[in-house]
C-alpha atoms as a PDB file:
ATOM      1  CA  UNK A   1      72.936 -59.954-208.751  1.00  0.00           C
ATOM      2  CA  UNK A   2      75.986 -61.010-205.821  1.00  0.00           C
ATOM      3  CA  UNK A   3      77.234 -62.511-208.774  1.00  0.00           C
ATOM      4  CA  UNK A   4      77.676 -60.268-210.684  1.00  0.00           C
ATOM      5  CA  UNK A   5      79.035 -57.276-208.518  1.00  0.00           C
ATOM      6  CA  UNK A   6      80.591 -56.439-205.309  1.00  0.00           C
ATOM      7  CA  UNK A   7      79.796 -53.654-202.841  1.00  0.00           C
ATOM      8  CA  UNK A   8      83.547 -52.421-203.568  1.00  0.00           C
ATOM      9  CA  UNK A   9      84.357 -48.914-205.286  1.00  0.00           C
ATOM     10  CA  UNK A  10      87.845 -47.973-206.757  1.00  0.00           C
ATOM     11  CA  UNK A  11      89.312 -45.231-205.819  1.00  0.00           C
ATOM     12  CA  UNK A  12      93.081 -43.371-207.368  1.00  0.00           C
ATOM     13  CA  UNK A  13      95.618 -43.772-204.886  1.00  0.00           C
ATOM     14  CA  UNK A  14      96.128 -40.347-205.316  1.00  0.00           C
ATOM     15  CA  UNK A  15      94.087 -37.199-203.839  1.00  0.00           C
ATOM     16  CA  UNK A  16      92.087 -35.985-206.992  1.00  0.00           C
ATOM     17  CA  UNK A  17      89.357 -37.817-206.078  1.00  0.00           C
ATOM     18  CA  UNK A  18      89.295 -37.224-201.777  1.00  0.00           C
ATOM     19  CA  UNK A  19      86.162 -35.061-202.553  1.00  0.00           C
ATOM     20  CA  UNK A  20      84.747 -37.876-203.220  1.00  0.00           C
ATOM     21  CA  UNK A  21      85.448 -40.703-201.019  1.00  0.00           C
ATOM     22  CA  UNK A  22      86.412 -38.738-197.615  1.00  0.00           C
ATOM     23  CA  UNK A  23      84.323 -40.157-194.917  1.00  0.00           C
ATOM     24  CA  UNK A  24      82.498 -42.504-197.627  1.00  0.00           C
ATOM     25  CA  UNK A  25      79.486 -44.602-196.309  1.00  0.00           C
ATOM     26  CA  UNK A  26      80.361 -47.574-194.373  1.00  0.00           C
ATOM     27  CA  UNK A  27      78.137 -49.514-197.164  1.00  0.00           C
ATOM     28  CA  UNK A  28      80.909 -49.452-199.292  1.00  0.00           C
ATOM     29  CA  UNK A  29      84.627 -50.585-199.127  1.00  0.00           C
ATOM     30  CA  UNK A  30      87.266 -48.701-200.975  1.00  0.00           C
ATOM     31  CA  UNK A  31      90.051 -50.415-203.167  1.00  0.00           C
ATOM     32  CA  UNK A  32      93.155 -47.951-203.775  1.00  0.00           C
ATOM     33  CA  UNK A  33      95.394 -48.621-206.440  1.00  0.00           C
ATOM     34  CA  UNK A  34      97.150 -46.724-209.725  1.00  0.00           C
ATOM     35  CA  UNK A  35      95.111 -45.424-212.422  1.00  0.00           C
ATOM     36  CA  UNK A  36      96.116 -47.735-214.778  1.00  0.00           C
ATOM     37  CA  UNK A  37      95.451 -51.305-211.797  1.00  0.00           C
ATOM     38  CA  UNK A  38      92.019 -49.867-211.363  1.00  0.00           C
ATOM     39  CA  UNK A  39      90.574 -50.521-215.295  1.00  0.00           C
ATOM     40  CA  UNK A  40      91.949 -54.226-214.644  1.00  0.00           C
ATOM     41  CA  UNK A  41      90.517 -54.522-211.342  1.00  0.00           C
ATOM     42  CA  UNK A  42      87.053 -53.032-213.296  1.00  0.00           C
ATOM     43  CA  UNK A  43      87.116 -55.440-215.671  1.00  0.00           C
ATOM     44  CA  UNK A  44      88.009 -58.489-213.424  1.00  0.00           C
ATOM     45  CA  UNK A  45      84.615 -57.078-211.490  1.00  0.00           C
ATOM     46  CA  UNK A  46      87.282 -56.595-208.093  1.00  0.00           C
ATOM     47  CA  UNK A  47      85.339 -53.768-208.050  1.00  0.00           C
ATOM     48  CA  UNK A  48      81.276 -51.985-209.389  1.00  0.00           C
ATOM     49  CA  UNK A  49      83.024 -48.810-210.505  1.00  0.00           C
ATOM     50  CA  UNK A  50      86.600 -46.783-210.454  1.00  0.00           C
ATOM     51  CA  UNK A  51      87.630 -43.768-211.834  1.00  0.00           C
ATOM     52  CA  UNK A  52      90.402 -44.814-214.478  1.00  0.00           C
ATOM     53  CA  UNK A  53      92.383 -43.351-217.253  1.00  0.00           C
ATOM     54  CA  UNK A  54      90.220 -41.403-220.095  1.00  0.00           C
ATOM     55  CA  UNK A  55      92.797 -43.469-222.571  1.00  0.00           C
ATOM     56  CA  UNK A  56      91.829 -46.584-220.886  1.00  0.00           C
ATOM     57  CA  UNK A  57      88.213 -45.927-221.376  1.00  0.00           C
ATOM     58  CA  UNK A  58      88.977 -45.476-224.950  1.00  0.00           C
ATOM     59  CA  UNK A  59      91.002 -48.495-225.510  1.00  0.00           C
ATOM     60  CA  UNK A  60      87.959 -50.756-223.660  1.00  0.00           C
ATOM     61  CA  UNK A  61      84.595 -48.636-224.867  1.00  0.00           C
ATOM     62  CA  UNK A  62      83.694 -52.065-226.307  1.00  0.00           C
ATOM     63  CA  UNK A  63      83.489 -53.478-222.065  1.00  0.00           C
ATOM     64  CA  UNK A  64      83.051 -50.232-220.264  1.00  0.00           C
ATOM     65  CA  UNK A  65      80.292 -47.809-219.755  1.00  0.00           C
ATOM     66  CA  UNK A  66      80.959 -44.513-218.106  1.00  0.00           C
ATOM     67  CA  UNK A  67      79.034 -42.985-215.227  1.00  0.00           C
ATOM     68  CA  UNK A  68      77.303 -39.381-215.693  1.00  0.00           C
ATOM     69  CA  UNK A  69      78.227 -36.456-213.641  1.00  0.00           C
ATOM     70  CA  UNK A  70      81.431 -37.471-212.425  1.00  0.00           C
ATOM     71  CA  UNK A  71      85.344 -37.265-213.066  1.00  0.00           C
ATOM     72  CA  UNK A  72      88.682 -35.750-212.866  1.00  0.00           C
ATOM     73  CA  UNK A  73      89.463 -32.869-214.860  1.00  0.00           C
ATOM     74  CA  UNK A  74      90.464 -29.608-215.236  1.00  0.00           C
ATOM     75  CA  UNK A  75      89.692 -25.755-216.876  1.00  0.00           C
ATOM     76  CA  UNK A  76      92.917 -25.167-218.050  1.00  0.00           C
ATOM     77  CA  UNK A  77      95.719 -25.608-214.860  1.00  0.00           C
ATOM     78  CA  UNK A  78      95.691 -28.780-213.092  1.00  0.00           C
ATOM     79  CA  UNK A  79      99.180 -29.041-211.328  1.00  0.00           C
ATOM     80  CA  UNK A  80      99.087 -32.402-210.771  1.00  0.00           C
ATOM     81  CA  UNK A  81     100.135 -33.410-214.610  1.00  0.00           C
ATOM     82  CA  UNK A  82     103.305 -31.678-215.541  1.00  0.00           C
ATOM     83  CA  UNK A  83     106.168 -32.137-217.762  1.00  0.00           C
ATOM     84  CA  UNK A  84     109.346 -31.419-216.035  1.00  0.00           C
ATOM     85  CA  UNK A  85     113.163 -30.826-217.862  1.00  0.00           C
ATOM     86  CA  UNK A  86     115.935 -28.758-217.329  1.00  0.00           C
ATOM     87  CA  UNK A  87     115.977 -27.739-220.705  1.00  0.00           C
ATOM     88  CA  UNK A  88     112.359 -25.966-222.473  1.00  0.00           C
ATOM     89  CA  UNK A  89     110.184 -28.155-223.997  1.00  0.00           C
ATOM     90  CA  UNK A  90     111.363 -27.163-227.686  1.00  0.00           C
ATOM     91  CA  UNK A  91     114.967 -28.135-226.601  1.00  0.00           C
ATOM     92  CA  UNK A  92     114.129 -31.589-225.522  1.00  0.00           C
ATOM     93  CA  UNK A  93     114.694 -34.692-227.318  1.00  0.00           C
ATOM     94  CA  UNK A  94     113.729 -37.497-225.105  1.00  0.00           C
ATOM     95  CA  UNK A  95     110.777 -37.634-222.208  1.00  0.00           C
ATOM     96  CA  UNK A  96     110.591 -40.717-219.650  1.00  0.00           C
ATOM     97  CA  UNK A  97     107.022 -41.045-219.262  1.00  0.00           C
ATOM     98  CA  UNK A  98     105.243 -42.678-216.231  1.00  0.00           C
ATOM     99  CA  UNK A  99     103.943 -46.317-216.289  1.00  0.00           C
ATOM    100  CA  UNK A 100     100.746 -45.555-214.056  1.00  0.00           C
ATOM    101  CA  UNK A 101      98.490 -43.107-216.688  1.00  0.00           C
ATOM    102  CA  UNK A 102      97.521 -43.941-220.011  1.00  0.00           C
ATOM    103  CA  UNK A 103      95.663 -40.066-220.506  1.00  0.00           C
ATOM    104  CA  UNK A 104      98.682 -38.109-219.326  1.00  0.00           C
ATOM    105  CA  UNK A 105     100.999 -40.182-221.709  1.00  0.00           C
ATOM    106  CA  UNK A 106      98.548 -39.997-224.856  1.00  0.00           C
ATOM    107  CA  UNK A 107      97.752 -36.087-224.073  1.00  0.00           C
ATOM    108  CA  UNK A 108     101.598 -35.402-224.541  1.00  0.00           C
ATOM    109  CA  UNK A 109     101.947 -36.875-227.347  1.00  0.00           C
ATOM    110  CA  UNK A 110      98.927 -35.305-228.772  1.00  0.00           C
ATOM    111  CA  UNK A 111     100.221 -32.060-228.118  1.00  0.00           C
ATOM    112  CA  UNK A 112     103.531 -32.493-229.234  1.00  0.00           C
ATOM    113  CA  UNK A 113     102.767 -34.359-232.427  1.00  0.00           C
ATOM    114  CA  UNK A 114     100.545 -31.106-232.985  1.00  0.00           C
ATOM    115  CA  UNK A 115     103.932 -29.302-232.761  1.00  0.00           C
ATOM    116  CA  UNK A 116     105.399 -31.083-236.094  1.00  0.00           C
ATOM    117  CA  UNK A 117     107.771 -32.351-233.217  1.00  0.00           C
ATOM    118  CA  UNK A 118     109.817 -35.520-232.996  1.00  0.00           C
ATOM    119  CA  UNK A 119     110.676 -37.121-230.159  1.00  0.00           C
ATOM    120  CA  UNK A 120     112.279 -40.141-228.129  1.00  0.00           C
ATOM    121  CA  UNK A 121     110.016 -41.675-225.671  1.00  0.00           C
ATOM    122  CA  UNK A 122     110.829 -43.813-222.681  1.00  0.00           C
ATOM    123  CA  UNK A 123     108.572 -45.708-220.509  1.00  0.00           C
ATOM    124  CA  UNK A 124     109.754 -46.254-216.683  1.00  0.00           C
ATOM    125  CA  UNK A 125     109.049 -45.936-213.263  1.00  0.00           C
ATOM    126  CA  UNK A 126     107.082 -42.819-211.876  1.00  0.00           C
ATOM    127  CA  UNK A 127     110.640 -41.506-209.882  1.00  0.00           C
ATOM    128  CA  UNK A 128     111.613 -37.931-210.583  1.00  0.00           C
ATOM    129  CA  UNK A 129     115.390 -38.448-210.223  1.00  0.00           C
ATOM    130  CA  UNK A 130     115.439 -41.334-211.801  1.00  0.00           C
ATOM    131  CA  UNK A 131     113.280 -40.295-214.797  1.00  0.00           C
ATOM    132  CA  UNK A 132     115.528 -37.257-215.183  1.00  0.00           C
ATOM    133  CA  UNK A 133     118.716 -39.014-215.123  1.00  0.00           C
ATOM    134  CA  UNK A 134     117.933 -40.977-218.526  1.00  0.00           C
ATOM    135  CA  UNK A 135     115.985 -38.437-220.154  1.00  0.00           C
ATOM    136  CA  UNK A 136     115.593 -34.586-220.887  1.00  0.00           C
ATOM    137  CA  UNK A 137     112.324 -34.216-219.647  1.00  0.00           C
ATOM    138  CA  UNK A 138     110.040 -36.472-216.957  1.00  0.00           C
ATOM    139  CA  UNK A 139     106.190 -36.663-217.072  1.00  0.00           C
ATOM    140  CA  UNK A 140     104.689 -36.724-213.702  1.00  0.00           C
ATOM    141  CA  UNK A 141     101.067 -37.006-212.614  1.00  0.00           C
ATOM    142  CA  UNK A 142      98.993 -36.598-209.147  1.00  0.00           C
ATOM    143  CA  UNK A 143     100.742 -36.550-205.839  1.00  0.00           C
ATOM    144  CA  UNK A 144     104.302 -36.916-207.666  1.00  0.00           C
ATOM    145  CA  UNK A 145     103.702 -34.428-209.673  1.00  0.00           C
ATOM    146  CA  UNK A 146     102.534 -31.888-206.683  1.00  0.00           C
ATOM    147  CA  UNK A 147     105.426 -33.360-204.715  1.00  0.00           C
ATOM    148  CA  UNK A 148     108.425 -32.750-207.488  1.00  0.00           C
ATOM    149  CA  UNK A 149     106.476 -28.967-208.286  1.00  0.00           C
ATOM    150  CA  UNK A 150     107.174 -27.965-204.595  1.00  0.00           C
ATOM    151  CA  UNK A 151     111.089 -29.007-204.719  1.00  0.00           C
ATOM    152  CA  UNK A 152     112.232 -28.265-207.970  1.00  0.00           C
ATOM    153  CA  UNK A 153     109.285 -25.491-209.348  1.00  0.00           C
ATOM    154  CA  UNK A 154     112.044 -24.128-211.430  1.00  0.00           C
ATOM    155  CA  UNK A 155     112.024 -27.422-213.296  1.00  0.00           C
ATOM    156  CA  UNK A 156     108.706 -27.494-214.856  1.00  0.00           C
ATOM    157  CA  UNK A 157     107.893 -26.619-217.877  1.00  0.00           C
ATOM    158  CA  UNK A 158     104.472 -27.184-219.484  1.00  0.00           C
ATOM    159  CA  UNK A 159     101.110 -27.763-217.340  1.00  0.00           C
ATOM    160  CA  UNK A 160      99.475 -29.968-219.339  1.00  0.00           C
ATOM    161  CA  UNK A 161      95.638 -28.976-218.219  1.00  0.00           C
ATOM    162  CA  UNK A 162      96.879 -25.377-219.216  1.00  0.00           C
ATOM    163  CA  UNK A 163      98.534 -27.023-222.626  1.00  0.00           C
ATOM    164  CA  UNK A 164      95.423 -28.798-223.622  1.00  0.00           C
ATOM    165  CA  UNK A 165      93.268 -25.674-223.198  1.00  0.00           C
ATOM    166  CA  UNK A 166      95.508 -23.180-224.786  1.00  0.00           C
ATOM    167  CA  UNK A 167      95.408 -25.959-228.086  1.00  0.00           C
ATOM    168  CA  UNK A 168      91.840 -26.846-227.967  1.00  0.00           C
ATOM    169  CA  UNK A 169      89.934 -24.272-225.735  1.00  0.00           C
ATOM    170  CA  UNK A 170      88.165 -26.933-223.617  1.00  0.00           C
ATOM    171  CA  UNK A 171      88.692 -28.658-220.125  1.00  0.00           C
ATOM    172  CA  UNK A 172      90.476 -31.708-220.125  1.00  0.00           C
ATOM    173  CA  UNK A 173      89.133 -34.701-218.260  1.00  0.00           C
ATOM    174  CA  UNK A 174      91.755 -36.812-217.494  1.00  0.00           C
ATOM    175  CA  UNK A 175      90.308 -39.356-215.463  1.00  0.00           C
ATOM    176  CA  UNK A 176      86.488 -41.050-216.335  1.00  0.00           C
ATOM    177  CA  UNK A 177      84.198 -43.360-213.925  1.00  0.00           C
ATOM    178  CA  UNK A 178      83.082 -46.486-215.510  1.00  0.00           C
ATOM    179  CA  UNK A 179      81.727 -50.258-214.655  1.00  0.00           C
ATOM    180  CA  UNK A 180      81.803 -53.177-217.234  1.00  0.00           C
ATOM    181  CA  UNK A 181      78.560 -53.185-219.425  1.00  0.00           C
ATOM    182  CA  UNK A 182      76.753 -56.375-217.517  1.00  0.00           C
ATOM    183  CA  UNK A 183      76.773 -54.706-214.246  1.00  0.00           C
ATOM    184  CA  UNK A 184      73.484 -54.157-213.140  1.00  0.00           C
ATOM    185  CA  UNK A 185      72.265 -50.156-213.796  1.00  0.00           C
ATOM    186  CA  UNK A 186      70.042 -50.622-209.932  1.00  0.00           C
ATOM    187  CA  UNK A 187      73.553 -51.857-208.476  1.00  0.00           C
ATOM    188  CA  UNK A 188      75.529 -48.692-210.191  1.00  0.00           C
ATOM    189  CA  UNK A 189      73.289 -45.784-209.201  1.00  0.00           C
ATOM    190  CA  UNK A 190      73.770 -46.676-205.649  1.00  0.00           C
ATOM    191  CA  UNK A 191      77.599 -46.164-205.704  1.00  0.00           C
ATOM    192  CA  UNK A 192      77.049 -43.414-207.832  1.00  0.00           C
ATOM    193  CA  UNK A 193      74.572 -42.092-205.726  1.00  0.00           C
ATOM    194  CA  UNK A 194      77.159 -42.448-202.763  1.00  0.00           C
ATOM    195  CA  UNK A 195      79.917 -40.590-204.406  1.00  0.00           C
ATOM    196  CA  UNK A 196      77.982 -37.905-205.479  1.00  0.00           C
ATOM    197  CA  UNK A 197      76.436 -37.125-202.382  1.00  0.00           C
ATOM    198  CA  UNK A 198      79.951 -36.801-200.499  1.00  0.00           C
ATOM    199  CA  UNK A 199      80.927 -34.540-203.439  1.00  0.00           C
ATOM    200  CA  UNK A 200      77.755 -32.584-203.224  1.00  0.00           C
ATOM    201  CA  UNK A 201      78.905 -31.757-199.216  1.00  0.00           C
ATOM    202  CA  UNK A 202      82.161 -31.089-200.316  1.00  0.00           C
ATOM    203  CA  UNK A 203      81.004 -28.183-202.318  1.00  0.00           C
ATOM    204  CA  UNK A 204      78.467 -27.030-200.248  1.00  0.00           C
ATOM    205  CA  UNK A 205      79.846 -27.310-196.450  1.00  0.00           C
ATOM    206  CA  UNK A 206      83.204 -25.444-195.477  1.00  0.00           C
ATOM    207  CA  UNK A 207      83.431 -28.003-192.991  1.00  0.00           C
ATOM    208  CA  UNK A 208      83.467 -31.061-195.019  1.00  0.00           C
ATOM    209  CA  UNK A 209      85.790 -28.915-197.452  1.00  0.00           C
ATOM    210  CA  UNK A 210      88.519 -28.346-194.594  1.00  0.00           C
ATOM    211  CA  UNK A 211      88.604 -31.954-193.574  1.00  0.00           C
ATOM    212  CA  UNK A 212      88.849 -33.041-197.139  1.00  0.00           C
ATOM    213  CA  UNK A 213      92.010 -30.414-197.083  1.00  0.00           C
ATOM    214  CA  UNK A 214      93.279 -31.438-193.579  1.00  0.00           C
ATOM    215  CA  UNK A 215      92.766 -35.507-194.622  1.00  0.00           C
ATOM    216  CA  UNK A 216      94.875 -35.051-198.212  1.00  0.00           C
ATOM    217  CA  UNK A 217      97.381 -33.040-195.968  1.00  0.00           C
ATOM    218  CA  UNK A 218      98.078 -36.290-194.236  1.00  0.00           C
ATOM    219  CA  UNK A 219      98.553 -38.332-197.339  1.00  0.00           C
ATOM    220  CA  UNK A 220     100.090 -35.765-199.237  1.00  0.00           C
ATOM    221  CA  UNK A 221     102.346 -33.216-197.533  1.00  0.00           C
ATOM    222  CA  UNK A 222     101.362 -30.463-199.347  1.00  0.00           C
ATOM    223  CA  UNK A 223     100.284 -27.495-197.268  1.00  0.00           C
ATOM    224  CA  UNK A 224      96.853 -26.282-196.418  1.00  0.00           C
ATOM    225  CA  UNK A 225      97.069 -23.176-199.033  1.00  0.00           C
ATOM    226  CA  UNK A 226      98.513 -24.972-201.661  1.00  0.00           C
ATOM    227  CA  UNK A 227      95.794 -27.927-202.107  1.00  0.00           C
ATOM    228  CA  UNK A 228      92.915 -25.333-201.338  1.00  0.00           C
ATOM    229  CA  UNK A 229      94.150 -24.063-204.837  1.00  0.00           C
ATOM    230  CA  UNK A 230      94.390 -27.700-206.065  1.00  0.00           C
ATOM    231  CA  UNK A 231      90.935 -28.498-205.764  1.00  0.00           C
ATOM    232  CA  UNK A 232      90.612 -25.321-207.516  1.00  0.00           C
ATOM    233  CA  UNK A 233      92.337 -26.464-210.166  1.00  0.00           C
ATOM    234  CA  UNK A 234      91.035 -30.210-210.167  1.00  0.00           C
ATOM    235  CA  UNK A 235      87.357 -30.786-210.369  1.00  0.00           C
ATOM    236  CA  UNK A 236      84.872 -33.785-209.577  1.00  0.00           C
ATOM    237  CA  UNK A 237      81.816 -32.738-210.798  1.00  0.00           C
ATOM    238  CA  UNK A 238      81.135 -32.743-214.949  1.00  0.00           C
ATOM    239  CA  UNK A 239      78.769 -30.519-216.918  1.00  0.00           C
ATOM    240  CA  UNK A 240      78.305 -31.036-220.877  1.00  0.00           C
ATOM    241  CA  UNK A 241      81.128 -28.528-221.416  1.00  0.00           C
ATOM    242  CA  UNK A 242      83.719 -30.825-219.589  1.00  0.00           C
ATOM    243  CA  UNK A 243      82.093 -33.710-221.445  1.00  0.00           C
ATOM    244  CA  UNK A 244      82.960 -31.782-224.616  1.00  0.00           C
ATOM    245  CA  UNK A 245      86.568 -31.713-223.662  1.00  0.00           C
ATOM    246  CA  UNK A 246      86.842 -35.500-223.075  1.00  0.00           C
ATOM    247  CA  UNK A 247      84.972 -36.227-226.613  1.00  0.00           C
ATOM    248  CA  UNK A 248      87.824 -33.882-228.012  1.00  0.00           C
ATOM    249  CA  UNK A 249      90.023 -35.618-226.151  1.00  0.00           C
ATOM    250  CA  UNK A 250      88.978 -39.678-227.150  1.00  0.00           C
ATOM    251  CA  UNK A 251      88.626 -38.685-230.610  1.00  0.00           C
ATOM    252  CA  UNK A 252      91.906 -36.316-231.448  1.00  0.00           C
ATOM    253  CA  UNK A 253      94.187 -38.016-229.202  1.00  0.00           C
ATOM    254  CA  UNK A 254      92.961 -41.249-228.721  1.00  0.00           C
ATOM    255  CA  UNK A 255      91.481 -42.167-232.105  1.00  0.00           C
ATOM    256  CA  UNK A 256      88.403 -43.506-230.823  1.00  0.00           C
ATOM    257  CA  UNK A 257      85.739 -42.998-233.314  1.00  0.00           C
ATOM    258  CA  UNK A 258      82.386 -44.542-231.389  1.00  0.00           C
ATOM    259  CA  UNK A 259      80.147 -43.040-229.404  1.00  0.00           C
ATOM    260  CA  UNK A 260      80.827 -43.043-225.939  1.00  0.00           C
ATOM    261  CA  UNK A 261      78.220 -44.917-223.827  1.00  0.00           C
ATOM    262  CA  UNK A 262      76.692 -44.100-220.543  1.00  0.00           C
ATOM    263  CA  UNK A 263      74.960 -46.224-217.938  1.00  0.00           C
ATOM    264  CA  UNK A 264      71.831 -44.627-218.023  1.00  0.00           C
END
C-alpha cells in the first residue's frame, strides 16, 4: 500500500475549500496549488485525493474516480466565478479567460454558445488589468475574482453560478474530489473521512465557523461580512440534487457521455 499512496491531500490555493481543511488533522499534510496543478499532481499520485476542476474530471473519467459527499459548488450565486467587462455581455466580442480552471472556462462557453453567440477567446494569465487591457471582458475565479468584485463591482457583469442556474435550474459544482482508480478504497475513506469531519464542525459549531472566517480573512482580505455570505454562496457538502447539476454539467458542457464513477 506505501506504494501506492501518500498520506498527502490537495487542497485549492484558494478559500472555497477552508471548511474543509482549517485546522486539518496532523495525520495528513496539505499540498496547495491551482485547480488545474492539482489533477496533475493526482495523477502523478503527489497526492491520495484533491479537489480539481469538474472539466478535468471529465477529460480523465477514464483515471479518476470521484469521492461521495464532497465538492465545490453553488445554488445559483457563487461570487467567486465572474465575468467582468466594461461593456454588457451582449456587447462583447472577445473574453481573456484564466489559465488556472478548466470548469469556469468550459461553463462560459456553454452558456454563451447557448446564446447563438460568437466570440473571440483568449487564454492568459489570471491578472485583472492585464486581462482587460487585451480583451472586452476577463473571466476570473476564487480569491481573484472576490478581490477584482470589491474594487471594480461596477465592472461585473454575469455571475456565472447565478448564469448556470437561471439556464438549467440546478446547482453548479464547479470543483469535484477525486483519486486515480488504483488507489486503495481503505486508504481513501480515511482522507475522506478527515475532510468530512472538519466540514461536519464547520456547519455545526459557530466557533469553528468564525475561525474558518477569521483564517480566510488572513489569506484573503475580504472582510468578515462579506465571506460569511461567501460560504453562503459556496458549499462543501453534496446531496443528489447538486450531483444532478454536475451530471448536467459533464454531459451538456463537457460532452462526456460515461457514467461517472465513484470510489465506493
Amino acid at each position: 500500500m506505501a506504494a501506492t499512496w501518500t498520506k498527502t491531500l490537495g487542497r485549492v490555493a484558494f478559500i472555497n475549500c477552508d471548511p474543509l481543511y482549517h485546522h486539518l488533522s496532523d495525520d495528513w499534510n496539505v499540498l496547495a496549488a491551482p485547480p488545474s496543478w492539482l489533477t496533475g499532481h493526482v495523477l502523478r499520485r503527489d497526492c491520495i485525493l484533491a479537489p480539481i476542476p469538474a472539466a478535468d474530471y471529465a477529460k480523465h473519467a477514464d483515471d479518476l474516480v470521484l469521492l461521495p459527499d464532497i465538492g465545490i459548488g453553488s445554488q445559483g450565486e457563487v461570487g467567486s466565478v465572474l465575468l467582468f467587462g466594461g461593456v454588457p455581455l451582449d456587447a462583447m466580442k472577445t473574453i481573456a479567460l484564466p489559465s488556472d480552471s478548466a470548469t469556469s472556462v468550459a461553463l462560459l462557453k456553454h452558456l454563451i454558445a447557448k446564446q447563438g453567440r460568437d466570440m473571440d477567446y483568449i487564454s492568459t494569465g489570471p491578472d485583472y488589468e492585464s486581462m482587460m487591457a487585451i480583451a472586452d471582458g476577463a473571466l476570473l475565479i476564487g480569491d481573484r475574482a472576490l478581490e477584482a468584485a470589491k474594487e471594480f463591482p461596477e465592472m461585473v457583469q454575469m455571475d456565472l453560478g447565478t448564469a448556470w442556474m437561471d439556464e438549467e435550474g440546478l446547482p453548479m459544482i464547479f470543483g469535484v474530489f477525486v483519486a486515480r482508480r488504483d488507489t486503495p478504497v481503505d486508504a481513501l475513506k480515511l482522507a475522506h473521512a478527515s475532510l468530512v469531519a472538519n466540514l461536519e464542525r464547520f456547519e455545526s459549531e459557530t466557533d469553528k465557523r468564525e475561525a474558518v472566517i477569521e483564517w480566510s480573512m488572513e489569506k484573503s482580505g475580504l472582510s468578515h461580512e462579506r465571506l460569511d455570505q461567501y460560504y453562503g454562496e459556496v458549499f462543501n457538502r453534496l446531496n443528489q440534487h447538486h450531483l444532478n447539476g454536475l451530471f448536467r454539467f459533464l454531459d451538456h458542457a463537457c460532452g462526456m457521455k460515461s457514467q461517472p464513477q465513484f470510489a465506493w
